[in-house]
PDB file of N, CA and C in Angstrom:
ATOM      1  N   UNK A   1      64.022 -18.631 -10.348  1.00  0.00           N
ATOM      2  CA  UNK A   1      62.954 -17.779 -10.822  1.00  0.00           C
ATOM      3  C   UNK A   1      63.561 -16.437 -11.234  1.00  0.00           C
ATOM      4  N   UNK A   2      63.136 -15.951 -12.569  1.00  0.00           N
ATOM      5  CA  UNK A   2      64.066 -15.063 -13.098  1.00  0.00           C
ATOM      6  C   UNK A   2      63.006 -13.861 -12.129  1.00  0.00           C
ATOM      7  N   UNK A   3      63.593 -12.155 -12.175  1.00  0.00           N
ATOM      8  CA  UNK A   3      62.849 -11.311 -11.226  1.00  0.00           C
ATOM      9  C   UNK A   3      62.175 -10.653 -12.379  1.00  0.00           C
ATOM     10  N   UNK A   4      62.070 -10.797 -13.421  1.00  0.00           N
ATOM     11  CA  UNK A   4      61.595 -10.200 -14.553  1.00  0.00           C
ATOM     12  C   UNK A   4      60.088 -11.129 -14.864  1.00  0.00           C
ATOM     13  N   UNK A   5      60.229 -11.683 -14.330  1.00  0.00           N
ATOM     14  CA  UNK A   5      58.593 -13.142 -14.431  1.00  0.00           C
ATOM     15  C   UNK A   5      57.358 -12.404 -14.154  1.00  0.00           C
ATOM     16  N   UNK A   6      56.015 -12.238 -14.817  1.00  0.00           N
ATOM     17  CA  UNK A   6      55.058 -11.768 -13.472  1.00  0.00           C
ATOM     18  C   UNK A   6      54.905 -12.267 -12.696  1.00  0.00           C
ATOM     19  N   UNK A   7      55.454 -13.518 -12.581  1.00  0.00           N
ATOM     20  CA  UNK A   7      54.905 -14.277 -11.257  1.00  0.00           C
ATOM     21  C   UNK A   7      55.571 -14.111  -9.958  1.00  0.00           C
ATOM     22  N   UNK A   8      56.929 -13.706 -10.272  1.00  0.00           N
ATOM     23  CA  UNK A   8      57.677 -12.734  -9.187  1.00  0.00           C
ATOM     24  C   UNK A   8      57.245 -11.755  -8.696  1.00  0.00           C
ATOM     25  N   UNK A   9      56.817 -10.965  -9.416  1.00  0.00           N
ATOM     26  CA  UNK A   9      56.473  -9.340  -9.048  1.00  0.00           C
ATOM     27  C   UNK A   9      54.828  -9.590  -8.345  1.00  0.00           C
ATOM     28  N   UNK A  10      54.031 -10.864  -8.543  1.00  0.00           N
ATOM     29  CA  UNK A  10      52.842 -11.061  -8.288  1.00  0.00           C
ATOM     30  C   UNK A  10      53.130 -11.572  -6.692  1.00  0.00           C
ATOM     31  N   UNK A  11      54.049 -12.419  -6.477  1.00  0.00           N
ATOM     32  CA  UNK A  11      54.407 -13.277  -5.068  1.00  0.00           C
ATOM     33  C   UNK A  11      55.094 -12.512  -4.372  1.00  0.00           C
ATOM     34  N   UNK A  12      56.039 -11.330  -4.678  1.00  0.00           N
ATOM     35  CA  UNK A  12      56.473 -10.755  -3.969  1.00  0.00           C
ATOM     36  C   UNK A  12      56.282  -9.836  -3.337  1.00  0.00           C
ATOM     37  N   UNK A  13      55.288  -9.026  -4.633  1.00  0.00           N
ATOM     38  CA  UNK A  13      54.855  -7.496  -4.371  1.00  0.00           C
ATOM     39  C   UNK A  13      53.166  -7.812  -4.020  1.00  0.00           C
ATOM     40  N   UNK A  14      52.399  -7.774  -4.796  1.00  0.00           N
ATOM     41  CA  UNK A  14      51.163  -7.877  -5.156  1.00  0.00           C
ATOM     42  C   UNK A  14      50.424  -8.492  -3.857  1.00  0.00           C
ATOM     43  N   UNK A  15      50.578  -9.778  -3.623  1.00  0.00           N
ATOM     44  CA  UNK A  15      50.076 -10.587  -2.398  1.00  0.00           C
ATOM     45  C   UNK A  15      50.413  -9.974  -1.149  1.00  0.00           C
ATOM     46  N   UNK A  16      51.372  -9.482  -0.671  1.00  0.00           N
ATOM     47  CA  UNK A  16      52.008  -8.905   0.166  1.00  0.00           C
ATOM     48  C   UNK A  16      51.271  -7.753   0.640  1.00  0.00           C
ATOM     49  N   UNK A  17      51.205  -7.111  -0.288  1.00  0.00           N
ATOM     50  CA  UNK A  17      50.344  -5.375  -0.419  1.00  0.00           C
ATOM     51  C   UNK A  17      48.537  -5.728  -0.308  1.00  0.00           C
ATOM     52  N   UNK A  18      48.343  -7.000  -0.743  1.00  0.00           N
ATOM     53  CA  UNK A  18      46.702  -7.095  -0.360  1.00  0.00           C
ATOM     54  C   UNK A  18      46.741  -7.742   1.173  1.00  0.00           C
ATOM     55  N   UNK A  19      47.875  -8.484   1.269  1.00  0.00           N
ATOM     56  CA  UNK A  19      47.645  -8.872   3.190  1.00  0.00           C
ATOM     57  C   UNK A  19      47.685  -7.590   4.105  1.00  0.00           C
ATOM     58  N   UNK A  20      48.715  -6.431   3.786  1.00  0.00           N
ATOM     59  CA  UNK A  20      48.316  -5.299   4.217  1.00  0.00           C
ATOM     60  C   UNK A  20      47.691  -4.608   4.559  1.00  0.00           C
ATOM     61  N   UNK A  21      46.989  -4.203   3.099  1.00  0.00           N
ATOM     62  CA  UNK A  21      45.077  -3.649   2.763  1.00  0.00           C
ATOM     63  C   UNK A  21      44.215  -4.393   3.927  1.00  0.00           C
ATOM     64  N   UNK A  22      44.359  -5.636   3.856  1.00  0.00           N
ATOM     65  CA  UNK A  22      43.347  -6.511   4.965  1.00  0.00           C
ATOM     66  C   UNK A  22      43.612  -6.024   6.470  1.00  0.00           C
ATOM     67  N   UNK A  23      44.784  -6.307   6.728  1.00  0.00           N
ATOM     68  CA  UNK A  23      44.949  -5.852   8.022  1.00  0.00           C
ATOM     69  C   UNK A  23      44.658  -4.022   8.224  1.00  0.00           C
ATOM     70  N   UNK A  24      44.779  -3.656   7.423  1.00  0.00           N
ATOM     71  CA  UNK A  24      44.272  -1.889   7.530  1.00  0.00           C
ATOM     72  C   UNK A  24      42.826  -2.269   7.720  1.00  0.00           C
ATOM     73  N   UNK A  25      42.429  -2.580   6.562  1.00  0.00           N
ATOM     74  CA  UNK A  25      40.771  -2.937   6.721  1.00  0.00           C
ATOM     75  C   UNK A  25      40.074  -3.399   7.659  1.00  0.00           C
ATOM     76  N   UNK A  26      40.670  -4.129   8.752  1.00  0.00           N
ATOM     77  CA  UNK A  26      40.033  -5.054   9.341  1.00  0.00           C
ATOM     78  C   UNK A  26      40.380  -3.937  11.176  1.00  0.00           C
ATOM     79  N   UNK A  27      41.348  -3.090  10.768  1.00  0.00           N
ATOM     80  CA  UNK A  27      41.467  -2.542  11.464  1.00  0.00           C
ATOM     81  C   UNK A  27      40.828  -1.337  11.847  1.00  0.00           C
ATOM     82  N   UNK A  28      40.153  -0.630  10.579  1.00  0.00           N
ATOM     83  CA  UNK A  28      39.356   0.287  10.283  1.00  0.00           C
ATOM     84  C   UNK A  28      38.094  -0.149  11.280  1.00  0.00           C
ATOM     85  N   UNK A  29      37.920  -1.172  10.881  1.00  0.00           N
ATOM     86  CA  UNK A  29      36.446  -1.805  11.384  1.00  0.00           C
ATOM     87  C   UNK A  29      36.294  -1.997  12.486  1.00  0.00           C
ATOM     88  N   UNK A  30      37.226  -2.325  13.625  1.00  0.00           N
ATOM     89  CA  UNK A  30      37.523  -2.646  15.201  1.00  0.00           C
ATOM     90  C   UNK A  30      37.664  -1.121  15.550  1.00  0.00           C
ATOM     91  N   UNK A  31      38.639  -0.321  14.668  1.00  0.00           N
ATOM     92  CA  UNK A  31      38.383   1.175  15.377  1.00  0.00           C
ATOM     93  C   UNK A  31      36.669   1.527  15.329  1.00  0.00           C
ATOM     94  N   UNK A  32      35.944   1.377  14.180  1.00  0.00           N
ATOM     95  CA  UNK A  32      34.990   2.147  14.328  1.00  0.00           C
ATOM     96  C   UNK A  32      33.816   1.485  15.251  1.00  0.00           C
ATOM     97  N   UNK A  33      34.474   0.139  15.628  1.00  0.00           N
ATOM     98  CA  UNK A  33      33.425  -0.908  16.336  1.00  0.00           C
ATOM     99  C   UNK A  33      33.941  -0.031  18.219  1.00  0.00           C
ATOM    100  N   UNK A  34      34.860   0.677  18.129  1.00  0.00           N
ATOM    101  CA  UNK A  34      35.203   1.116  19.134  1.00  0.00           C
ATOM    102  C   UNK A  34      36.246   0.400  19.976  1.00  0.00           C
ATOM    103  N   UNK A  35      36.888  -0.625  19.254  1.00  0.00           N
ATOM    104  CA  UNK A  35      37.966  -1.522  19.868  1.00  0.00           C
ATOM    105  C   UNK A  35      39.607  -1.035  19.916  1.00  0.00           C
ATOM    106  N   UNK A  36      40.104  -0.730  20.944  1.00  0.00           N
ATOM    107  CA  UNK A  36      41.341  -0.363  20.879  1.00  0.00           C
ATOM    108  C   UNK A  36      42.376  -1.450  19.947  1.00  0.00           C
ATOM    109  N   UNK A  37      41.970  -2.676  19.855  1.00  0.00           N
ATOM    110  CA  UNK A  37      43.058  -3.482  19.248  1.00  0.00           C
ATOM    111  C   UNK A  37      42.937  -3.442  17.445  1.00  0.00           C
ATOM    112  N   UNK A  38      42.151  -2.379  17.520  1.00  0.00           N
ATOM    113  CA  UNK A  38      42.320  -1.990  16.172  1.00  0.00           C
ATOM    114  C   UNK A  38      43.438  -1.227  15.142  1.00  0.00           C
ATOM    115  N   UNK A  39      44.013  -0.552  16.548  1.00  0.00           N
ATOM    116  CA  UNK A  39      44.441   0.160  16.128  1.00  0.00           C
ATOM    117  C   UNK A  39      46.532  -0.239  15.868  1.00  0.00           C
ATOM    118  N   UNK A  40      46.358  -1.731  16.537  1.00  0.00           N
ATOM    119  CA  UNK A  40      47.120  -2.490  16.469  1.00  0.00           C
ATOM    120  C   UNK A  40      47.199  -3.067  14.982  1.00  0.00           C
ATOM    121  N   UNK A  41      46.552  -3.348  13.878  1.00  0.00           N
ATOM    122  CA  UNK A  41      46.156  -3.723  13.156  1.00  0.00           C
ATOM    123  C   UNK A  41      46.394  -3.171  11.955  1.00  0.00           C
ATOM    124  N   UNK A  42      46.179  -1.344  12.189  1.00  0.00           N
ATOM    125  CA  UNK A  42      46.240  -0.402  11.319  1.00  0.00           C
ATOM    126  C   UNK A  42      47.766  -0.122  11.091  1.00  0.00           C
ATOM    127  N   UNK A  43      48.450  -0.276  12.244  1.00  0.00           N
ATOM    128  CA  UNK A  43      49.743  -0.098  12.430  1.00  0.00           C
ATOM    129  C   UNK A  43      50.304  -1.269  12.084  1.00  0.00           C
ATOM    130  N   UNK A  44      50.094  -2.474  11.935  1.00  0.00           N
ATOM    131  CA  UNK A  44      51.370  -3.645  11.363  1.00  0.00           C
ATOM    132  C   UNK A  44      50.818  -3.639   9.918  1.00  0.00           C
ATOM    133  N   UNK A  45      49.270  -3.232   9.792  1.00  0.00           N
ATOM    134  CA  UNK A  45      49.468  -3.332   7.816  1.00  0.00           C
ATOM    135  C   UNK A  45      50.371  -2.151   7.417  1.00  0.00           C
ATOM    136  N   UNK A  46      50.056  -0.960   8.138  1.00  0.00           N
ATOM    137  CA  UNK A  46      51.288   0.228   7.364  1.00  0.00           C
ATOM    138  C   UNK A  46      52.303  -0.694   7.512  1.00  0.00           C
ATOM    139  N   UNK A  47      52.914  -0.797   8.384  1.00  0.00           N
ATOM    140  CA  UNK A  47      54.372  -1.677   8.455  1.00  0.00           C
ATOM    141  C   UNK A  47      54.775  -2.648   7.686  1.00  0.00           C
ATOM    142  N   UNK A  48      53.282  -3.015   7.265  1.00  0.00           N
ATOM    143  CA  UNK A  48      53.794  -4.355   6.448  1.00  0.00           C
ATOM    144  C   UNK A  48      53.762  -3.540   5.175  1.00  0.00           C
ATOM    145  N   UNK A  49      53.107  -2.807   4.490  1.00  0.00           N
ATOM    146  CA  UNK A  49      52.876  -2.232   3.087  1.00  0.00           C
ATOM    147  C   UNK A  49      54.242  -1.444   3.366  1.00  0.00           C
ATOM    148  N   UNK A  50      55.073  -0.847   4.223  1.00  0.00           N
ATOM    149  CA  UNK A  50      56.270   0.000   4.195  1.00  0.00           C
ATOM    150  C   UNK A  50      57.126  -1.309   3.758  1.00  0.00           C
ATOM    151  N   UNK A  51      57.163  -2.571   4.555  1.00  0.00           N
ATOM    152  CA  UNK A  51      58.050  -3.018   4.034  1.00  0.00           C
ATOM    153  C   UNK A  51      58.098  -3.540   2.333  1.00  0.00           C
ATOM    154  N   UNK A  52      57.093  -3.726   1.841  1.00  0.00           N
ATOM    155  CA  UNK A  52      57.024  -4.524   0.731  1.00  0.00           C
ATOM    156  C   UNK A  52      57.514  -3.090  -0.485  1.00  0.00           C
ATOM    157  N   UNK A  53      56.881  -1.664  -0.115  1.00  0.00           N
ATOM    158  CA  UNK A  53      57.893  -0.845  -0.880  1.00  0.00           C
ATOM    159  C   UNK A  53      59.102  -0.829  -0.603  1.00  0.00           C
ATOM    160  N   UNK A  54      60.024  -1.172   0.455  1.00  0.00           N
ATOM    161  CA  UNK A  54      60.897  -1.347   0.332  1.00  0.00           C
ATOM    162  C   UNK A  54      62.223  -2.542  -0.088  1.00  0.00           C
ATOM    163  N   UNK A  55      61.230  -3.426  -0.043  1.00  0.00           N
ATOM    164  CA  UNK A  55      61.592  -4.855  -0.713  1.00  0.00           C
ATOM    165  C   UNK A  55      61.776  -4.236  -2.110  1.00  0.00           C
ATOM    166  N   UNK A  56      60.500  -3.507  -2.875  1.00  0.00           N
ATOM    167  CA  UNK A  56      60.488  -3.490  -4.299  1.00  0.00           C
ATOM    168  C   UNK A  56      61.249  -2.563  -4.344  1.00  0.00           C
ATOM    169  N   UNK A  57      61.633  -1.198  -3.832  1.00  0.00           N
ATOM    170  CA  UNK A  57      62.949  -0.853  -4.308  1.00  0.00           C
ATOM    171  C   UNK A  57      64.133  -1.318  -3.803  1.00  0.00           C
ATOM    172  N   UNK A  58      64.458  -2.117  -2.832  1.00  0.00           N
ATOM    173  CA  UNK A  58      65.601  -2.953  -3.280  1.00  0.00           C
ATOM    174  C   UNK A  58      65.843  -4.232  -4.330  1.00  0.00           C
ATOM    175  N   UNK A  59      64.777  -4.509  -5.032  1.00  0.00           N
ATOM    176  CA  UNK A  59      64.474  -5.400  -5.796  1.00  0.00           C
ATOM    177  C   UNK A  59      64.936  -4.598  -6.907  1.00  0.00           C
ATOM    178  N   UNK A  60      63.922  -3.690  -7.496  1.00  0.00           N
ATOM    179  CA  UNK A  60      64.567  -2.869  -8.584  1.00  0.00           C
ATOM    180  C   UNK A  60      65.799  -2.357  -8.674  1.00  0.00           C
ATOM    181  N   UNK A  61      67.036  -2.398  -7.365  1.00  0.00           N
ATOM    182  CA  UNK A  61      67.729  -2.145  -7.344  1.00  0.00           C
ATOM    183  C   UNK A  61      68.998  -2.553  -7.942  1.00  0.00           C
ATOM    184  N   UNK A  62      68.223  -3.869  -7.272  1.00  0.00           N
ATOM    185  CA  UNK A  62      69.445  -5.731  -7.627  1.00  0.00           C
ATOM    186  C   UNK A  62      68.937  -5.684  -9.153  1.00  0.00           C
ATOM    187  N   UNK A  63      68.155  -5.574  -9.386  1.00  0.00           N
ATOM    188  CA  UNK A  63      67.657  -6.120 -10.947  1.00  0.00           C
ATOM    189  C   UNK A  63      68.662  -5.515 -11.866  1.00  0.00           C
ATOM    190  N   UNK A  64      68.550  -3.283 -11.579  1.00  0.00           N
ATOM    191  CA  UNK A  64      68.961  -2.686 -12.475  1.00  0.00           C
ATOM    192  C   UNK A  64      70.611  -3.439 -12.688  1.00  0.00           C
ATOM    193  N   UNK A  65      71.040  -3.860 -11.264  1.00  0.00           N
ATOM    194  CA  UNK A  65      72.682  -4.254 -11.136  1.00  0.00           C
ATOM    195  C   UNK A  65      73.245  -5.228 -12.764  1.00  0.00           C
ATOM    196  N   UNK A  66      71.939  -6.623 -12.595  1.00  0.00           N
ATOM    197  CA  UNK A  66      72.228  -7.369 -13.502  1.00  0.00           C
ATOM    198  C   UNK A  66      71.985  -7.339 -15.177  1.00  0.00           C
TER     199      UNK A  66
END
């Protein structure tokens, strides 16, 4: 799969960054429901959305190489 495809940048980046959003979201909602394990939630989507910017700039990185 070439990294220049949209379908790369869609599977790698895109999907990734909306499982994130969800887990923020879903975490929003348990905080305001008053649930401490919300806040568990809020913290692995940041983590997960930190990693996927950092996937994409090491991605753009390898790309610029080739």
């Amino acid at each position: 799969m070439d990294p220049q495809d949209p379908q790369f940048l869609y599977m790698v980046l895109i999907l990734p960054s909306l499982f994130g959003l969800t887990l923020i979201g879903e975490g929003l909602n348990k905080v305001l429901k008053s649930e401490v394990a919300g806040w568990v939630s809020i913290v692995l989507g940041v983590l997960f959305i930190v990693v996927v910017v950092f996937s994409y700039f090491f991605l753009s990185g390898m790309i610029s190489l080739y």
